[in-house]
Protein backbone atom coordinates (compact mmCIF):
# COMPACT_ATOMS: atom_id res chain seq x y z
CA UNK A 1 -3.80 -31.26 -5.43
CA UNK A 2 -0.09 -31.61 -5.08
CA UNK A 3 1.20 -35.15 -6.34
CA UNK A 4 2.94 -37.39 -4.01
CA UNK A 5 6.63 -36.42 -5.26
CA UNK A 6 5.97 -32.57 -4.32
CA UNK A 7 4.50 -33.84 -1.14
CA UNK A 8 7.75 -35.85 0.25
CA UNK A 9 10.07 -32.96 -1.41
CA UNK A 10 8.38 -30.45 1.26
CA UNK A 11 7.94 -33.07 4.05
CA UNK A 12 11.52 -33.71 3.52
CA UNK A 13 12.23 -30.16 3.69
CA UNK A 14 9.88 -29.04 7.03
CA UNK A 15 11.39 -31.66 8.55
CA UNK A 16 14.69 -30.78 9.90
CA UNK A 17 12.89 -27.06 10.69
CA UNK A 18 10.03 -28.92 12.61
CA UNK A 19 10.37 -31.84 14.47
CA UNK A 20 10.72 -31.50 18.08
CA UNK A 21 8.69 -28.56 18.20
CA UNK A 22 5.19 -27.09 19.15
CA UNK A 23 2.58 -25.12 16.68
CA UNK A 24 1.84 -22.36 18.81
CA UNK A 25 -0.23 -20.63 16.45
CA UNK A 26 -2.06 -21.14 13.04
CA UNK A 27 -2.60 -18.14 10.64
CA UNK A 28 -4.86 -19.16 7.89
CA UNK A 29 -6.15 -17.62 4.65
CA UNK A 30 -10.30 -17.83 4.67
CA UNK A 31 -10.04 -17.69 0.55
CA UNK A 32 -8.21 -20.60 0.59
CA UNK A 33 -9.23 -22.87 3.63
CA UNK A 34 -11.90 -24.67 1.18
CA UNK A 35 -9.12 -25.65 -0.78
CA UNK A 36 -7.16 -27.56 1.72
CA UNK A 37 -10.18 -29.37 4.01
CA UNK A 38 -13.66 -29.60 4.63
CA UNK A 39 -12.48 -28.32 8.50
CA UNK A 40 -14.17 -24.99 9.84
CA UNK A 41 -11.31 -22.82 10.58
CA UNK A 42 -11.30 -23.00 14.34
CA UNK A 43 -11.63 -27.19 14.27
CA UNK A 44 -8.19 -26.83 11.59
CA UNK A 45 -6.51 -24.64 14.26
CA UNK A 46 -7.93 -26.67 17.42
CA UNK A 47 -6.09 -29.71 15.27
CA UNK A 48 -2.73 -28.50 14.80
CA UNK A 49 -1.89 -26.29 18.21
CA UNK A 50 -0.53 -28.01 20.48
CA UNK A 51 1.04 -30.69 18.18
């Protein structure tokens, strides 16, 4: 897990590239989904498009 410091470096970063927009699609690696959430796949994706 990523400390809080590395988190807010890369929020800070995304930011200007991301806010205001729409996730129109979410490409995601199966090897590495159990690393991130407990989410299936589809209920990750059904999260985050849209947003």
């Amino acid at each position: 897990m990523p400390e809080l410091p590395e988190v807010e470096t890369i929020r800070r970063d995304l930011e200007p590239l991301v806010v205001g927009r729409t996730v129109a699609a979410v490409e995601v690696d199966p090897g590495t989904i159990d690393l991130l959430t407990d989410l299936p796949i589809d209920g990750l994706r059904a999260g985050l498009v849209g947003r």
